[in-house]
Protein backbone atom coordinates (compact mmCIF):
# COMPACT_ATOMS: atom_id res chain seq x y z
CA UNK A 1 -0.98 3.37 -1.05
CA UNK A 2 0.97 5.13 1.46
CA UNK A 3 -1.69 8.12 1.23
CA UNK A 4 -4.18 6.57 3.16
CA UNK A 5 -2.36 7.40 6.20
CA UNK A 6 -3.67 10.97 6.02
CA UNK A 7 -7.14 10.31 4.48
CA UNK A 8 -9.67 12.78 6.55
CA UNK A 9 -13.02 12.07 7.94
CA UNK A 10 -15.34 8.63 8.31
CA UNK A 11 -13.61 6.44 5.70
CA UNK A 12 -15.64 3.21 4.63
CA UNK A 13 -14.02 1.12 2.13
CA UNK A 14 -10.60 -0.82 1.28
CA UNK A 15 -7.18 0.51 2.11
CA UNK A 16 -4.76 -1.13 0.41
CA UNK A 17 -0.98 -0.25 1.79
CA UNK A 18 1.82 -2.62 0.84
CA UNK A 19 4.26 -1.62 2.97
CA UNK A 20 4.77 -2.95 6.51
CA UNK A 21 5.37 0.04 8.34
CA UNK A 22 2.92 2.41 6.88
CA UNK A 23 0.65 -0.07 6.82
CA UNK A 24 1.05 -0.11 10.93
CA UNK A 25 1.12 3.78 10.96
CA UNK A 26 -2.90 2.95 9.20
CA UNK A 27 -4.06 0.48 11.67
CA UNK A 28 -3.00 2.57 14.55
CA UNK A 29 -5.62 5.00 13.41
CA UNK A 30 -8.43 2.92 13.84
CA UNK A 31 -10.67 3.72 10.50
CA UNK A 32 -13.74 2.13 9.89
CA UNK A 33 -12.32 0.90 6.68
CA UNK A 34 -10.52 -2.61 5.86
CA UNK A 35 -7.01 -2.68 5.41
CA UNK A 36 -4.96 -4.95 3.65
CA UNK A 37 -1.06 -5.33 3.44
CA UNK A 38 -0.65 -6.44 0.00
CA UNK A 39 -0.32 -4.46 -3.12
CA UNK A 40 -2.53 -4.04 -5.95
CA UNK A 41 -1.42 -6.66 -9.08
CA UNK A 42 -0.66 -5.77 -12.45
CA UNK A 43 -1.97 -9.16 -13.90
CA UNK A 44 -5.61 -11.18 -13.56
CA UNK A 45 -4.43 -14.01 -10.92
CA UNK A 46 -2.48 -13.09 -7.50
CA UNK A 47 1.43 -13.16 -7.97
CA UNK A 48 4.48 -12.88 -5.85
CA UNK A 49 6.88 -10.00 -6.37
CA UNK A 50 9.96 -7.98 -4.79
CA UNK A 51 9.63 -4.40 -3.27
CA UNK A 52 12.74 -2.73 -2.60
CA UNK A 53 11.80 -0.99 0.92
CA UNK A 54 13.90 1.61 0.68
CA UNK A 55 13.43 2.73 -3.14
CA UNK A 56 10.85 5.63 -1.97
CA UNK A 57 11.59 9.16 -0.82
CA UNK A 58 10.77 10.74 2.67
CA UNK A 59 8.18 12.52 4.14
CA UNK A 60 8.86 14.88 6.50
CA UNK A 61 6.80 15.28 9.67
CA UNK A 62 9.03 18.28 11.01
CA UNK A 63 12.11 19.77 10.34
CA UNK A 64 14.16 17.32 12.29
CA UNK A 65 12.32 13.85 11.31
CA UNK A 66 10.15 11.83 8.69
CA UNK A 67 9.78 8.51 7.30
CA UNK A 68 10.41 6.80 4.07
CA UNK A 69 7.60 6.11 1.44
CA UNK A 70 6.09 3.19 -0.30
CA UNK A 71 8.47 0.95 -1.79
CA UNK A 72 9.05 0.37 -5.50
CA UNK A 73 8.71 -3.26 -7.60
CA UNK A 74 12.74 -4.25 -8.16
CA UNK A 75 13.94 -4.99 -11.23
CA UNK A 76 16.74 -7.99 -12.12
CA UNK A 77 19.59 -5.00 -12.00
CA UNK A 78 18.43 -3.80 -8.66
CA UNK A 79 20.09 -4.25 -5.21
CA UNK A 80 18.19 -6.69 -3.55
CA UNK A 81 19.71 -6.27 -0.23
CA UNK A 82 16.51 -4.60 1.20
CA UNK A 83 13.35 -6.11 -0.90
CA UNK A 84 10.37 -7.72 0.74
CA UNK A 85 8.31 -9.98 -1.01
CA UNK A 86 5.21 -9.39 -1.10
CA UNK A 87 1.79 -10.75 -2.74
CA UNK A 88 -0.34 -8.71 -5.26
CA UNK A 89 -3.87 -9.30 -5.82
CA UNK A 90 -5.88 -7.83 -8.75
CA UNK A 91 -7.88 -5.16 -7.85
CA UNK A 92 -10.83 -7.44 -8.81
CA UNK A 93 -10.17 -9.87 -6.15
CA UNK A 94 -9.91 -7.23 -3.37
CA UNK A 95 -13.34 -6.33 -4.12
CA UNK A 96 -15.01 -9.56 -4.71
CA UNK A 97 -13.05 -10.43 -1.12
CA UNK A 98 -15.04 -7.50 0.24
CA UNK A 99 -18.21 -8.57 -1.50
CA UNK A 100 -18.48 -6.71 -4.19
CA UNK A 101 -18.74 -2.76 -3.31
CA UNK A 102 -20.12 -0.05 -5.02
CA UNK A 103 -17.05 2.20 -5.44
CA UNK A 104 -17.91 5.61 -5.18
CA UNK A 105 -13.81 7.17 -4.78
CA UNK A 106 -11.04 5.45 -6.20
CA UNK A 107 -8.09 6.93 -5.03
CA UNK A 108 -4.76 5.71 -6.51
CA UNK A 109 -1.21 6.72 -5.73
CA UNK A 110 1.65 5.89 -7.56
CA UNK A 111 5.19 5.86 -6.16
């Protein structure tokens, strides 16, 4: 999620960021963690679905600029003019794909 941009100290684990460019804002600060560009699935098998890029709010990073948040999933009535599609993977898989971690923080956010 778009938090793990400003996650502090020696982080060892999965981040999971589905949008493009906060998920380049999280390489660019080198953690020791994985990262993935995918989101997190609501259903047991991987899927395909639209994210509507610009369906977040912003953050500001000073009084003159910020950037937008994590997208939203679209719906059949939404404007589809700026959706990516991208592939969700059950949280399951992610870990099994990392070998099977002990989790000792979960840390979800929901936008």
């Amino acid at each position: 999620a778009g938090g793990g941009v400003f996650v502090e100290g020696e982080v060892r684990g999965i981040l999971v960021e589905p949008m493009p460019l906060l998920y380049n804002m999280c390489k660019e600060v080198n953690r020791a963690a994985s990262l993935i560009n995918t989101c997190l699935g609501l259903k047991d098998t991987p899927y395909f679905a639209d994210f509507n890029v610009y369906s977040g709010g912003k953050i500001k990073t000073s009084n003159t600029s910020g950037f937008m948040t994590t997208a939203a999933l679209t719906s059949d009535k939404s404007d589809h003019t700026n959706n990516i599609k991208l592939q969700c993977f059950p949280l399951y898989s992610v870990l099994l794909a990392k070998g099977n971690p002990t989790v000792n923080l979960f840390v979800l956010d929901i936008e």
